[in-house]
PDB file of N, CA and C in Angstrom:
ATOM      1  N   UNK A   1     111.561 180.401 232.225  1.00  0.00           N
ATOM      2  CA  UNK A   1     111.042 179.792 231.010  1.00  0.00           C
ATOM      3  C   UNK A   1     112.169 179.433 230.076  1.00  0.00           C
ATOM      4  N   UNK A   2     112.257 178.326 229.602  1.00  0.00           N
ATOM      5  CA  UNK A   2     113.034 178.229 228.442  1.00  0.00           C
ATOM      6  C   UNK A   2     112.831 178.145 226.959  1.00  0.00           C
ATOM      7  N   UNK A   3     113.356 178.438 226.036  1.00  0.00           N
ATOM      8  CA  UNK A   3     112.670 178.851 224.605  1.00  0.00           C
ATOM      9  C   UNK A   3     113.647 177.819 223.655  1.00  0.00           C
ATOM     10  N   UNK A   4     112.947 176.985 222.790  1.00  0.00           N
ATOM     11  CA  UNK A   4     114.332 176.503 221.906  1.00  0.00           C
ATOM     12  C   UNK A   4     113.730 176.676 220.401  1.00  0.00           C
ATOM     13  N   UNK A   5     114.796 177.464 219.869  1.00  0.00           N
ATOM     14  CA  UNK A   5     114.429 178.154 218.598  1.00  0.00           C
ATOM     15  C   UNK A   5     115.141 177.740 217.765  1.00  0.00           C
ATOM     16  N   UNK A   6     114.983 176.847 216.584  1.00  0.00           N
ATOM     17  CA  UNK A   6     115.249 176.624 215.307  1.00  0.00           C
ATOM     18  C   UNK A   6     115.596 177.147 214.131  1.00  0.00           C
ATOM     19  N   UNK A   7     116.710 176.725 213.041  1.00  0.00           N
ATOM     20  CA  UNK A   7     116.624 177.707 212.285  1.00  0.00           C
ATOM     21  C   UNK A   7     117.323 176.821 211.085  1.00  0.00           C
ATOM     22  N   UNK A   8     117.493 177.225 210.233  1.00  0.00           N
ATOM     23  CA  UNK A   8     118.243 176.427 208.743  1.00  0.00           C
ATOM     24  C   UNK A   8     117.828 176.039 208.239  1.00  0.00           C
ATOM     25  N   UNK A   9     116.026 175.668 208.054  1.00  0.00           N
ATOM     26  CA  UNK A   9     114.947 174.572 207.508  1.00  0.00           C
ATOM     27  C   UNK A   9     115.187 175.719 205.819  1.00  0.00           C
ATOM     28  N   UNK A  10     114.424 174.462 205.018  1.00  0.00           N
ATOM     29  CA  UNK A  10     114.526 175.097 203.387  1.00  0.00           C
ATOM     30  C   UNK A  10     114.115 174.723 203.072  1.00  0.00           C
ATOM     31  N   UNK A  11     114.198 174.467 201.209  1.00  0.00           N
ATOM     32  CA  UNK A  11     113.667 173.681 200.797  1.00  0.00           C
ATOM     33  C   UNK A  11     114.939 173.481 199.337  1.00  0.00           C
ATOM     34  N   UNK A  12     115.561 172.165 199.274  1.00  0.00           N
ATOM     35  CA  UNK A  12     116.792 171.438 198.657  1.00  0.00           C
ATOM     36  C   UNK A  12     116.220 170.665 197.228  1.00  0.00           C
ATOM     37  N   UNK A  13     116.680 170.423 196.402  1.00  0.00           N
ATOM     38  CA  UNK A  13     116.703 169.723 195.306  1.00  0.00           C
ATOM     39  C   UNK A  13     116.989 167.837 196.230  1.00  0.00           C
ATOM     40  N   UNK A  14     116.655 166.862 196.217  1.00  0.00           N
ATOM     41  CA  UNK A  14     117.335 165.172 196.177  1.00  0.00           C
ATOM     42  C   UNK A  14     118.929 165.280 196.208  1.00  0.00           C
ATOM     43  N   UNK A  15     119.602 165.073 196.693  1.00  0.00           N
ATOM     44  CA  UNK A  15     120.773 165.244 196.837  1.00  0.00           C
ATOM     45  C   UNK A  15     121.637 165.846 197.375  1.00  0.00           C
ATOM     46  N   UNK A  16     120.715 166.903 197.895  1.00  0.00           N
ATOM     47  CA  UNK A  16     121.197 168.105 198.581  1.00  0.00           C
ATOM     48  C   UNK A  16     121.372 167.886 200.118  1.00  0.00           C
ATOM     49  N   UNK A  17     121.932 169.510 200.428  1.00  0.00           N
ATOM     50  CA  UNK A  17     121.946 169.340 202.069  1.00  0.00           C
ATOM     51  C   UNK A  17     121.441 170.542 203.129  1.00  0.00           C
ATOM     52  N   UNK A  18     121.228 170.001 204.116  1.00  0.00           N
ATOM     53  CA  UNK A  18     120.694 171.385 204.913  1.00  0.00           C
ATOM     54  C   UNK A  18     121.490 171.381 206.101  1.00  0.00           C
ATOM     55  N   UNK A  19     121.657 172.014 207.094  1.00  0.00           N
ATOM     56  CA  UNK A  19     121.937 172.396 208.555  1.00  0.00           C
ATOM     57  C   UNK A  19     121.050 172.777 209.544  1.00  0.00           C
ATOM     58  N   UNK A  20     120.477 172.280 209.956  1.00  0.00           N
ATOM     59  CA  UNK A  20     119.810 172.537 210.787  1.00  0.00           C
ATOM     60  C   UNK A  20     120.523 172.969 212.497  1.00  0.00           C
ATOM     61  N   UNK A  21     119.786 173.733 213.089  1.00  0.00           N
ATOM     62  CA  UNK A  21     120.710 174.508 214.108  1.00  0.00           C
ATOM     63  C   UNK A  21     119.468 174.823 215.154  1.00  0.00           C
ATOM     64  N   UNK A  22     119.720 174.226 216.848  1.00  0.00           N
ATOM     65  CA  UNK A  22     118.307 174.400 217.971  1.00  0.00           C
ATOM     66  C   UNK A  22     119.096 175.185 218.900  1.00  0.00           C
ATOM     67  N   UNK A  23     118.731 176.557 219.237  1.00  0.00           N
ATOM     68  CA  UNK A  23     119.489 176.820 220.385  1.00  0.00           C
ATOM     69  C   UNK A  23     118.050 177.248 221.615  1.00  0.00           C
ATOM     70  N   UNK A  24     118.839 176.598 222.529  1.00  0.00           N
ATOM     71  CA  UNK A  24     117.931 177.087 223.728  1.00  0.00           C
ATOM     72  C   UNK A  24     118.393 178.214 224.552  1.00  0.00           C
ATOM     73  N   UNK A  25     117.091 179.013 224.700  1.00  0.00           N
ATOM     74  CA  UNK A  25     117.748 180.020 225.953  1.00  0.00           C
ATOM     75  C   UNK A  25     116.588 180.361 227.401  1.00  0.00           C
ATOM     76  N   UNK A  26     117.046 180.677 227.561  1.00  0.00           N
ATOM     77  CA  UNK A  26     116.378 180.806 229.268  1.00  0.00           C
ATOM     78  C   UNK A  26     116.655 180.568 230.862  1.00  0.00           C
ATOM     79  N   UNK A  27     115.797 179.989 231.607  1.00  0.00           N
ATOM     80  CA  UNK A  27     116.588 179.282 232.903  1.00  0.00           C
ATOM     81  C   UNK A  27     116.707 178.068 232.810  1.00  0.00           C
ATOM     82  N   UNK A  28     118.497 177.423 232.386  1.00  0.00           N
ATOM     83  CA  UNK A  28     118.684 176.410 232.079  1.00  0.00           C
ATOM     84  C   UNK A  28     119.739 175.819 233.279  1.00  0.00           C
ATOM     85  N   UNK A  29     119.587 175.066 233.582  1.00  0.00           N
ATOM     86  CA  UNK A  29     120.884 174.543 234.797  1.00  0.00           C
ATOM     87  C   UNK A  29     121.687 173.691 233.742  1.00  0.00           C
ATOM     88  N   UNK A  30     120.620 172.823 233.468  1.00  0.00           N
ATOM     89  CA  UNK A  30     121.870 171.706 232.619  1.00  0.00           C
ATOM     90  C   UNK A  30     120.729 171.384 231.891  1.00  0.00           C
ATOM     91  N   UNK A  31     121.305 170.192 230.321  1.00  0.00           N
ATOM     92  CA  UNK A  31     120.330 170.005 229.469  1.00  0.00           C
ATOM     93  C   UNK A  31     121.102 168.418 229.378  1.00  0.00           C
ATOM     94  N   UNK A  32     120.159 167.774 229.822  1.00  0.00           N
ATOM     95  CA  UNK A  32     120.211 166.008 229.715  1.00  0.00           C
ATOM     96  C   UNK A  32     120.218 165.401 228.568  1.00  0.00           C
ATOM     97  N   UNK A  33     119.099 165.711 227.247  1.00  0.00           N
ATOM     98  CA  UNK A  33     118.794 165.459 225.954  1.00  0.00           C
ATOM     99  C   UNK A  33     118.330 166.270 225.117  1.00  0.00           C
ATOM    100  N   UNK A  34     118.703 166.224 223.857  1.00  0.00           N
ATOM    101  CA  UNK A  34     118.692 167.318 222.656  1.00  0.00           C
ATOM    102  C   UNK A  34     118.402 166.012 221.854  1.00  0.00           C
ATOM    103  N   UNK A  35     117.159 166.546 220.862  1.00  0.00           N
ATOM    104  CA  UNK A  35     116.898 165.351 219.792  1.00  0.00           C
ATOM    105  C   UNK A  35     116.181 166.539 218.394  1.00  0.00           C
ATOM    106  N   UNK A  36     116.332 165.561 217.700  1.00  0.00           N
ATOM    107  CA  UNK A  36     115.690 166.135 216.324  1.00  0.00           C
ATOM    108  C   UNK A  36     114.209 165.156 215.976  1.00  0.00           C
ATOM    109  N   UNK A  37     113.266 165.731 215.643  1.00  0.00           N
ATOM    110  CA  UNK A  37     111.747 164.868 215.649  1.00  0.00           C
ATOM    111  C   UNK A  37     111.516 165.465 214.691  1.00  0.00           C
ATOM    112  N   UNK A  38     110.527 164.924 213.486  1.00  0.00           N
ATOM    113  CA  UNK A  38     109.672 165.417 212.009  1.00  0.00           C
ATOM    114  C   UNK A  38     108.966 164.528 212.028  1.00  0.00           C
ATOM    115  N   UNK A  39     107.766 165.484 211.155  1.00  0.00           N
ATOM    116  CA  UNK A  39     106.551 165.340 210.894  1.00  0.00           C
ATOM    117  C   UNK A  39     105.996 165.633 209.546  1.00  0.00           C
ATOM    118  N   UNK A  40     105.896 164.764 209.153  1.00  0.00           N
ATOM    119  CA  UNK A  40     105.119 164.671 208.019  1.00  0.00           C
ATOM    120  C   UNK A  40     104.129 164.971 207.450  1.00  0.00           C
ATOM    121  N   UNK A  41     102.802 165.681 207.083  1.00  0.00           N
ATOM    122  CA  UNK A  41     101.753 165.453 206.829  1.00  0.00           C
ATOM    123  C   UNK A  41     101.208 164.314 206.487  1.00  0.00           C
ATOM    124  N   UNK A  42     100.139 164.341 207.776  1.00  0.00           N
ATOM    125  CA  UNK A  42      99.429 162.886 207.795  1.00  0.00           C
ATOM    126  C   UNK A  42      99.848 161.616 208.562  1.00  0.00           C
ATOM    127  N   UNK A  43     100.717 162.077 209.125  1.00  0.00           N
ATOM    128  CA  UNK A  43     101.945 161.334 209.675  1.00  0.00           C
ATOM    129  C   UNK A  43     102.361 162.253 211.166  1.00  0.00           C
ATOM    130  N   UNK A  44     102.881 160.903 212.105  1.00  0.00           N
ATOM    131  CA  UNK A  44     103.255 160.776 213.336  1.00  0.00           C
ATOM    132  C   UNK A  44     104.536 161.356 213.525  1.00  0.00           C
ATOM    133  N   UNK A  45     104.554 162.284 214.324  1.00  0.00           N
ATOM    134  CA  UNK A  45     106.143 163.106 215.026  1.00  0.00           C
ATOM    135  C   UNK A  45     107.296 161.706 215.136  1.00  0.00           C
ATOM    136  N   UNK A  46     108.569 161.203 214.754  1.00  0.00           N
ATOM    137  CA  UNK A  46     109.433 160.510 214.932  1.00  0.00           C
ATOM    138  C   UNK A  46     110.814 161.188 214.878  1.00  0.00           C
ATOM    139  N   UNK A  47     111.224 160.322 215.817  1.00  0.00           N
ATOM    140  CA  UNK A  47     112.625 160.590 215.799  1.00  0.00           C
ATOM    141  C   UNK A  47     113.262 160.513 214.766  1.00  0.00           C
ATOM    142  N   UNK A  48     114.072 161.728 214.419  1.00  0.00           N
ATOM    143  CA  UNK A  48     115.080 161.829 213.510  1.00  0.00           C
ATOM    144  C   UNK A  48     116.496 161.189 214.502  1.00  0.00           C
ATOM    145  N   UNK A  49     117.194 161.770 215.368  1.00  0.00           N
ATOM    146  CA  UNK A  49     118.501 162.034 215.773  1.00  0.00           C
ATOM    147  C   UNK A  49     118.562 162.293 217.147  1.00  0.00           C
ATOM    148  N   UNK A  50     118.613 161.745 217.863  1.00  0.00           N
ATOM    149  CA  UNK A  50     119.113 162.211 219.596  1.00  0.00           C
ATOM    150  C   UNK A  50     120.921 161.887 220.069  1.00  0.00           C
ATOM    151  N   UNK A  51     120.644 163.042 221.041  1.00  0.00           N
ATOM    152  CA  UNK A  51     122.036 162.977 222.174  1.00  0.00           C
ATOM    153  C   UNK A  51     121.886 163.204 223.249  1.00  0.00           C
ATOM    154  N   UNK A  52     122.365 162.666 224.172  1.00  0.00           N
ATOM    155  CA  UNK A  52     122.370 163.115 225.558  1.00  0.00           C
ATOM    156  C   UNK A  52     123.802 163.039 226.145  1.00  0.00           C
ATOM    157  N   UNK A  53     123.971 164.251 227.033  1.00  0.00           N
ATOM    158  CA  UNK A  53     125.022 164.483 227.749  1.00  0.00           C
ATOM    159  C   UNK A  53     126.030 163.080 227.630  1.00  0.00           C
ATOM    160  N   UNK A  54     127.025 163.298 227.020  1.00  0.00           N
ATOM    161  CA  UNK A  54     128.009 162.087 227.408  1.00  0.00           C
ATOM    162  C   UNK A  54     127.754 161.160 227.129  1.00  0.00           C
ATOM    163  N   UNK A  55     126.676 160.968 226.186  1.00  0.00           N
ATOM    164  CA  UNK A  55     126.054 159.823 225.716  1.00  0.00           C
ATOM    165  C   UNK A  55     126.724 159.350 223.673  1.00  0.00           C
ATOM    166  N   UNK A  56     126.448 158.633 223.567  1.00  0.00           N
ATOM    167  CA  UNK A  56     126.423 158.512 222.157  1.00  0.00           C
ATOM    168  C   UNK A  56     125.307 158.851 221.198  1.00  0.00           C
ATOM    169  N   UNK A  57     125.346 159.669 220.157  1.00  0.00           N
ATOM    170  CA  UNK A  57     124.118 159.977 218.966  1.00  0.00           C
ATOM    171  C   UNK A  57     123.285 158.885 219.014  1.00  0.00           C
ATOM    172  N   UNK A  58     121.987 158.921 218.351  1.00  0.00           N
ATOM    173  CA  UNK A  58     121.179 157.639 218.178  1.00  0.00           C
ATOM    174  C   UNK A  58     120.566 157.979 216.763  1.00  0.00           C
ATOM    175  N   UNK A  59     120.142 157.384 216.025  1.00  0.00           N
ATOM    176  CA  UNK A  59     119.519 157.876 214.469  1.00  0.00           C
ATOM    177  C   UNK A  59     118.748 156.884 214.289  1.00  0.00           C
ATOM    178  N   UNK A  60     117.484 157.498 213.666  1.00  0.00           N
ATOM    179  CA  UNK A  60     116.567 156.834 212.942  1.00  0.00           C
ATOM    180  C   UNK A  60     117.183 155.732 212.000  1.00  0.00           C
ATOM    181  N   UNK A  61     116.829 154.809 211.414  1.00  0.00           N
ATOM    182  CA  UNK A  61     117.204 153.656 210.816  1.00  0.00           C
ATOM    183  C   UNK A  61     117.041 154.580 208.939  1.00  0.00           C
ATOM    184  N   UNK A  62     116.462 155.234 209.263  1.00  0.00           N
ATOM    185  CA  UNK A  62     115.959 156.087 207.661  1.00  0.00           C
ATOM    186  C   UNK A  62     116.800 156.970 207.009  1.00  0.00           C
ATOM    187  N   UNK A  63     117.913 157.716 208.370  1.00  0.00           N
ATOM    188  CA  UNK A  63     118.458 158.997 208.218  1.00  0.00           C
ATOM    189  C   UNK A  63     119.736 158.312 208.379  1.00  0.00           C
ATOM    190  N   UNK A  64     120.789 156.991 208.455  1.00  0.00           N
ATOM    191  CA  UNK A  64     121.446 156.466 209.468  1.00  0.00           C
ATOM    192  C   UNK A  64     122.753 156.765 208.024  1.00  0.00           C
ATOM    193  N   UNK A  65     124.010 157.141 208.463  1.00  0.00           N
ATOM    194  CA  UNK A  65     125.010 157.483 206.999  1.00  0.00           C
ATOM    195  C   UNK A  65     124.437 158.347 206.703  1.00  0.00           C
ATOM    196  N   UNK A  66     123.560 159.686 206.631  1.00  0.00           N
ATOM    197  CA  UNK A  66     123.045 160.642 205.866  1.00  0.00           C
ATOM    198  C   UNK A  66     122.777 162.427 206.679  1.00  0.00           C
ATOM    199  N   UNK A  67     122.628 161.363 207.912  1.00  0.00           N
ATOM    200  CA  UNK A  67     122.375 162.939 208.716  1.00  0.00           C
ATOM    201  C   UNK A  67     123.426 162.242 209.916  1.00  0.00           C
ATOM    202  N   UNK A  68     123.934 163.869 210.525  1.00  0.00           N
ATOM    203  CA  UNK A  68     124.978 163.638 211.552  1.00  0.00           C
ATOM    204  C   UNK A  68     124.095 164.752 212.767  1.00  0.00           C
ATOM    205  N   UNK A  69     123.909 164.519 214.083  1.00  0.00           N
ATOM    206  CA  UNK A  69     123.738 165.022 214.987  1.00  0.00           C
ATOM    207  C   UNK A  69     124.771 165.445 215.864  1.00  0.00           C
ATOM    208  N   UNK A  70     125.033 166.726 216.221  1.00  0.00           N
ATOM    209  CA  UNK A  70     126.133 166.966 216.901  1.00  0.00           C
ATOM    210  C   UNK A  70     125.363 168.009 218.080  1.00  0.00           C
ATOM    211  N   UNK A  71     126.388 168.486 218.808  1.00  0.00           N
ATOM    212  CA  UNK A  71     125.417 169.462 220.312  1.00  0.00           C
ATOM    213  C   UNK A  71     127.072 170.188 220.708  1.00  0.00           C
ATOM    214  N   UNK A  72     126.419 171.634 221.196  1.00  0.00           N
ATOM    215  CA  UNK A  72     127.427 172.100 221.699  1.00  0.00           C
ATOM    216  C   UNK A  72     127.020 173.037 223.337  1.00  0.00           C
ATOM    217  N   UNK A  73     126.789 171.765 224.366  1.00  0.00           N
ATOM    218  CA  UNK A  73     126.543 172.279 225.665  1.00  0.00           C
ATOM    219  C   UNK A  73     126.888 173.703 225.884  1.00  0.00           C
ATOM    220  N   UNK A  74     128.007 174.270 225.889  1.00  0.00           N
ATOM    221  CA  UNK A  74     128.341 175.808 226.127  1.00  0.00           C
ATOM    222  C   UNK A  74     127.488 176.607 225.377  1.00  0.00           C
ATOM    223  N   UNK A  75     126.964 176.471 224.533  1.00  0.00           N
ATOM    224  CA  UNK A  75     126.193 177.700 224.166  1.00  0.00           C
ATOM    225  C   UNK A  75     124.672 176.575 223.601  1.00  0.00           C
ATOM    226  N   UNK A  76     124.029 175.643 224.180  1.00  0.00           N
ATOM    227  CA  UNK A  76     123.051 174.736 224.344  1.00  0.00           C
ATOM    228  C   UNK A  76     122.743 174.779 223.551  1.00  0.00           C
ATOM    229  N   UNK A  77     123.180 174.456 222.199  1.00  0.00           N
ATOM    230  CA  UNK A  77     123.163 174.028 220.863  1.00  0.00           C
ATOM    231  C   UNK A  77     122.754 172.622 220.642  1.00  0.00           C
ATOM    232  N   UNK A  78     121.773 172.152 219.469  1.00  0.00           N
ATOM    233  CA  UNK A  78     122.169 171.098 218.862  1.00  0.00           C
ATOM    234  C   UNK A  78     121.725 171.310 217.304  1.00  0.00           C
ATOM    235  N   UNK A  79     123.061 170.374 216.561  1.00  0.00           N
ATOM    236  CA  UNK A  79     122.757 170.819 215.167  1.00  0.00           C
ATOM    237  C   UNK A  79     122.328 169.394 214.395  1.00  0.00           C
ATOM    238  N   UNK A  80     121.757 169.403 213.072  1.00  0.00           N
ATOM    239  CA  UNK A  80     121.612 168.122 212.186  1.00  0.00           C
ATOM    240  C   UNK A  80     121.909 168.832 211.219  1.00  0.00           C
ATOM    241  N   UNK A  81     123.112 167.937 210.742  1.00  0.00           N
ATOM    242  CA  UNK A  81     123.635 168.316 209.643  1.00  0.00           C
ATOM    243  C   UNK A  81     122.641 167.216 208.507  1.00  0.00           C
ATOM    244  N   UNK A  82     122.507 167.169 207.651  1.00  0.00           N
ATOM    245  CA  UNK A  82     121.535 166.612 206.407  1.00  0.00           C
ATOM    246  C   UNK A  82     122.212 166.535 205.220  1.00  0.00           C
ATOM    247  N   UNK A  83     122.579 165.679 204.447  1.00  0.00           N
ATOM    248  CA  UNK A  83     123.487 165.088 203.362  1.00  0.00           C
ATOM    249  C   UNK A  83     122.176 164.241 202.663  1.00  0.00           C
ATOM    250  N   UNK A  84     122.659 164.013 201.449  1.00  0.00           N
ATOM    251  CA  UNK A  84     121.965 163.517 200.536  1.00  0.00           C
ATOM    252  C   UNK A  84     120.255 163.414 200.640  1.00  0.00           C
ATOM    253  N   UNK A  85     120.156 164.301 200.793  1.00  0.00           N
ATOM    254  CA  UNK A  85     118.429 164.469 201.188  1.00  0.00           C
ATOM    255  C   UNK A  85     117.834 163.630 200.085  1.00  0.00           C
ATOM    256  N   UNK A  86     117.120 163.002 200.278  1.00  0.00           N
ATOM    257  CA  UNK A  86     115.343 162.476 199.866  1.00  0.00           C
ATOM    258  C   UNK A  86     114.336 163.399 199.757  1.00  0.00           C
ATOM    259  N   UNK A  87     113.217 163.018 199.076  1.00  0.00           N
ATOM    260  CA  UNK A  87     112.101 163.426 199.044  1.00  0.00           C
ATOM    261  C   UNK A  87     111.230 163.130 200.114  1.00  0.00           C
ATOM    262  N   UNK A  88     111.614 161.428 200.561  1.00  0.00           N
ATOM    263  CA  UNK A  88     110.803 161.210 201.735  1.00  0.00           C
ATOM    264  C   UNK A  88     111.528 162.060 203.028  1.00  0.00           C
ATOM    265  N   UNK A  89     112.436 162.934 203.099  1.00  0.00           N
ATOM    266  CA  UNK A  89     112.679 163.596 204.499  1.00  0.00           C
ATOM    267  C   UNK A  89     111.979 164.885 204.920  1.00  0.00           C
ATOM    268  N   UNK A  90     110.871 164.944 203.119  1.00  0.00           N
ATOM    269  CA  UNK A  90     110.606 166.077 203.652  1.00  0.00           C
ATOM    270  C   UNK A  90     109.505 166.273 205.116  1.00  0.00           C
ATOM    271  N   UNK A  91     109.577 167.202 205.588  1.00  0.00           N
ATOM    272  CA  UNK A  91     108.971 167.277 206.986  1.00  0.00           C
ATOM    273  C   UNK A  91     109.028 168.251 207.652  1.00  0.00           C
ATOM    274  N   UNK A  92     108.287 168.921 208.439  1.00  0.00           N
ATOM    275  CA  UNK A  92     108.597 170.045 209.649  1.00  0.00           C
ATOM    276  C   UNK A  92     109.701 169.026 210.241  1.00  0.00           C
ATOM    277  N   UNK A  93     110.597 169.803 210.579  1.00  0.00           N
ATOM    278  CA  UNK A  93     111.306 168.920 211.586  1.00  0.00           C
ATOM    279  C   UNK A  93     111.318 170.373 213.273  1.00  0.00           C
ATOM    280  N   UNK A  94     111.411 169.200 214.267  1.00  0.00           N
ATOM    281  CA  UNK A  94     111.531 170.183 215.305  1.00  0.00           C
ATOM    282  C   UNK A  94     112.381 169.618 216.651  1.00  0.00           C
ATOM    283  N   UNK A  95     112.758 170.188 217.412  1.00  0.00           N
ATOM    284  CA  UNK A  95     114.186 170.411 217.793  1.00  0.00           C
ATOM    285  C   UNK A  95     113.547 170.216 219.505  1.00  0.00           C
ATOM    286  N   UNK A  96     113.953 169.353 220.166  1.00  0.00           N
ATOM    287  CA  UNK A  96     113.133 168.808 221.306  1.00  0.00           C
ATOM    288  C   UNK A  96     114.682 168.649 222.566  1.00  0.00           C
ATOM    289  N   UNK A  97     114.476 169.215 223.660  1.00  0.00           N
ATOM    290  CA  UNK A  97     115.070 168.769 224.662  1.00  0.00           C
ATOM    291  C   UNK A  97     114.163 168.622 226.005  1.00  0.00           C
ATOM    292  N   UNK A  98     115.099 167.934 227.087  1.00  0.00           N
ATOM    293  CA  UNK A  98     114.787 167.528 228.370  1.00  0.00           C
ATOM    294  C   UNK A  98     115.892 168.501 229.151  1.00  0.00           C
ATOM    295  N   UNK A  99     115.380 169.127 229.842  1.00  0.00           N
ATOM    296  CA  UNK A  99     116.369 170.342 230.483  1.00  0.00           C
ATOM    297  C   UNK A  99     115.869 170.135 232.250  1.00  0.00           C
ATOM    298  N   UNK A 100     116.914 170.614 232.787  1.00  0.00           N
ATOM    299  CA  UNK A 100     116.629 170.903 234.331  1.00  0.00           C
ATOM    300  C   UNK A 100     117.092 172.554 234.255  1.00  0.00           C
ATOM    301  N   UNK A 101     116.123 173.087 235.121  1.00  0.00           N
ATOM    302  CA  UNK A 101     115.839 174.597 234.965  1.00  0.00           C
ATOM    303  C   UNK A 101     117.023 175.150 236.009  1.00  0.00           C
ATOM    304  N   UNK A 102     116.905 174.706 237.257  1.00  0.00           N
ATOM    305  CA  UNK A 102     117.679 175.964 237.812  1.00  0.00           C
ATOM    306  C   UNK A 102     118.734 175.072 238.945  1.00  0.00           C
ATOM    307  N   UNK A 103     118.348 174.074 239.030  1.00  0.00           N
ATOM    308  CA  UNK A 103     119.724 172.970 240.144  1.00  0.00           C
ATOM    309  C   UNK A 103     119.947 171.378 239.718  1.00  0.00           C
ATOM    310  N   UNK A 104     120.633 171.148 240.127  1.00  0.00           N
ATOM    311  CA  UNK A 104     120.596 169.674 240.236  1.00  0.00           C
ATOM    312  C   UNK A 104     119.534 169.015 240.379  1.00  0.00           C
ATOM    313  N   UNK A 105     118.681 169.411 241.585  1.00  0.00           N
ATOM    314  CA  UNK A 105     117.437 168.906 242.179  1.00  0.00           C
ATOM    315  C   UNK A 105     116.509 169.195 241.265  1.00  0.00           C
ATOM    316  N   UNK A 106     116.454 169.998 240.384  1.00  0.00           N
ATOM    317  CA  UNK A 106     115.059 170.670 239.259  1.00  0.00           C
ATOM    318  C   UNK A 106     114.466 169.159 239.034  1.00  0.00           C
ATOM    319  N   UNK A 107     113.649 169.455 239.104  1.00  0.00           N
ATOM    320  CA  UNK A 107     112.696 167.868 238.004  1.00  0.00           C
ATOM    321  C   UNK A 107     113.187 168.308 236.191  1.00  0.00           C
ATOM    322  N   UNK A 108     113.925 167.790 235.616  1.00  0.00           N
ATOM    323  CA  UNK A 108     113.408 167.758 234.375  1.00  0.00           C
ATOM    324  C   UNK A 108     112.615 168.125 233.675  1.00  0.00           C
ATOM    325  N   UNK A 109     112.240 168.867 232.356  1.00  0.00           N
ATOM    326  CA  UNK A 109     111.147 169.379 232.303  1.00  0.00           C
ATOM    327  C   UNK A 109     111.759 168.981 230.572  1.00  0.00           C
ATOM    328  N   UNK A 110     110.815 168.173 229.431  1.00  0.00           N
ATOM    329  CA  UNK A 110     110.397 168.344 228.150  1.00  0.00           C
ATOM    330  C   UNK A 110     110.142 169.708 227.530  1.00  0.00           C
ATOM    331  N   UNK A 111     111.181 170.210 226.416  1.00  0.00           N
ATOM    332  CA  UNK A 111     110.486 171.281 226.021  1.00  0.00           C
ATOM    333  C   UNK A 111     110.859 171.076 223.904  1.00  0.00           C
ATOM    334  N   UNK A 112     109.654 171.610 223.362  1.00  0.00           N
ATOM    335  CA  UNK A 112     110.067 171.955 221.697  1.00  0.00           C
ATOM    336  C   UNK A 112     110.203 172.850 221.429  1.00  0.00           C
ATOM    337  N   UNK A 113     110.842 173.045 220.124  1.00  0.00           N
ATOM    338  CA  UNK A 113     110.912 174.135 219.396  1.00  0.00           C
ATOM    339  C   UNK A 113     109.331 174.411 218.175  1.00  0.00           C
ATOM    340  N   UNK A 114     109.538 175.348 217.948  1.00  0.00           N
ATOM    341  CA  UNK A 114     108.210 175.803 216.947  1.00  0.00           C
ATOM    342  C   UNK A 114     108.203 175.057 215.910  1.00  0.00           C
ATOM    343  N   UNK A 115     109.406 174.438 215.307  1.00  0.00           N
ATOM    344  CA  UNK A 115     109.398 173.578 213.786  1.00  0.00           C
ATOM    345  C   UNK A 115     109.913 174.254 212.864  1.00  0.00           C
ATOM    346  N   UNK A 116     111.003 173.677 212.102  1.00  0.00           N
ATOM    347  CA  UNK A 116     111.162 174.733 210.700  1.00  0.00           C
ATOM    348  C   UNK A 116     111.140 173.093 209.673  1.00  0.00           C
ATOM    349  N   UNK A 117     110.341 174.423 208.776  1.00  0.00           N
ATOM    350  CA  UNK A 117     109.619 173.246 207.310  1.00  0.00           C
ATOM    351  C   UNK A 117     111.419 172.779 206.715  1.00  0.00           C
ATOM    352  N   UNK A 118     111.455 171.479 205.885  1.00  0.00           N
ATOM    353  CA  UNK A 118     112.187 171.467 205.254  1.00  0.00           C
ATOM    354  C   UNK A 118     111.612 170.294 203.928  1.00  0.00           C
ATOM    355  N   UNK A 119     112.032 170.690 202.839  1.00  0.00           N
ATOM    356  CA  UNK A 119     111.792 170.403 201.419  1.00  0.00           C
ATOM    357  C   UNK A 119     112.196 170.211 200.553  1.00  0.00           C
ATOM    358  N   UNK A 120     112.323 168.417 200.399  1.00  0.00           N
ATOM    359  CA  UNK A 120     112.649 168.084 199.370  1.00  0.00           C
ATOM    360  C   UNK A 120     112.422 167.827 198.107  1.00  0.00           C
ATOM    361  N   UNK A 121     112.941 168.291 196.782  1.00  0.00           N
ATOM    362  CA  UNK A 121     112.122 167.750 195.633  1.00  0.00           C
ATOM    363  C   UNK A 121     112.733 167.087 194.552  1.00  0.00           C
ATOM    364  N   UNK A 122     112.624 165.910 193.930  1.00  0.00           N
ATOM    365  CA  UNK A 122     112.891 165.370 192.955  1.00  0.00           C
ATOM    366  C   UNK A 122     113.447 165.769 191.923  1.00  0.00           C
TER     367      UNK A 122
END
């Protein structure tokens, strides 16, 4: 089983910043993609921030100059760093990878994290 657990969510003043931090643990062979997704109330799960292995970051058009996505394979990390927060960022945000469990051959398997709230206010 693999578990990816979240942590750094808050709640910031407009201007502020957070860290957000996903680590996965379990039976992991390798991890293909690490992304950041929030949710809004009332509102549809979207991409914040993705990476994949050897790949280049990708960012929402909303978060783009403001949040930085970084990953640290050796210990199956991925972090979002958060700069000049908004009010509109506030959101559960939650911490999403595509992992192969135990070989090369594994099928891929989608997994989330539980969500940590984060809160912005004017």
């Amino acid at each position: 089983q693999v578990q990816l657990v979240e942590s750094g969510g808050g709640s910031v003043q407009a201007g502020g910043s957070l860290r957000l931090s996903c680590a996965a643990s379990g039976s992991i062979f390798s991890i293909i993609y690490m992304g950041w997704y929030r949710q809004a109330p009332g509102k549809q799960r979207d991409m914040v921030a993705s990476i994949t292995t050897g790949g280049s970051p990708s960012y929402a058009d909303s978060v783009k100059g403001r949040f930085t996505i970084s990953s640290d394979y050796a210990k199956n990390a991925v972090y979002l760093q958060m700069n000049s927060l908004k009010p509109e960022d506030t959101a559960v945000y939650f911490c999403y990878s595509v992992i192969r469990a135990t070989s090369p051959s594994s099928i891929p398997h989608p997994y989330w994290g539980q969500g940590t709230q984060v809160t912005v206010s004017s």
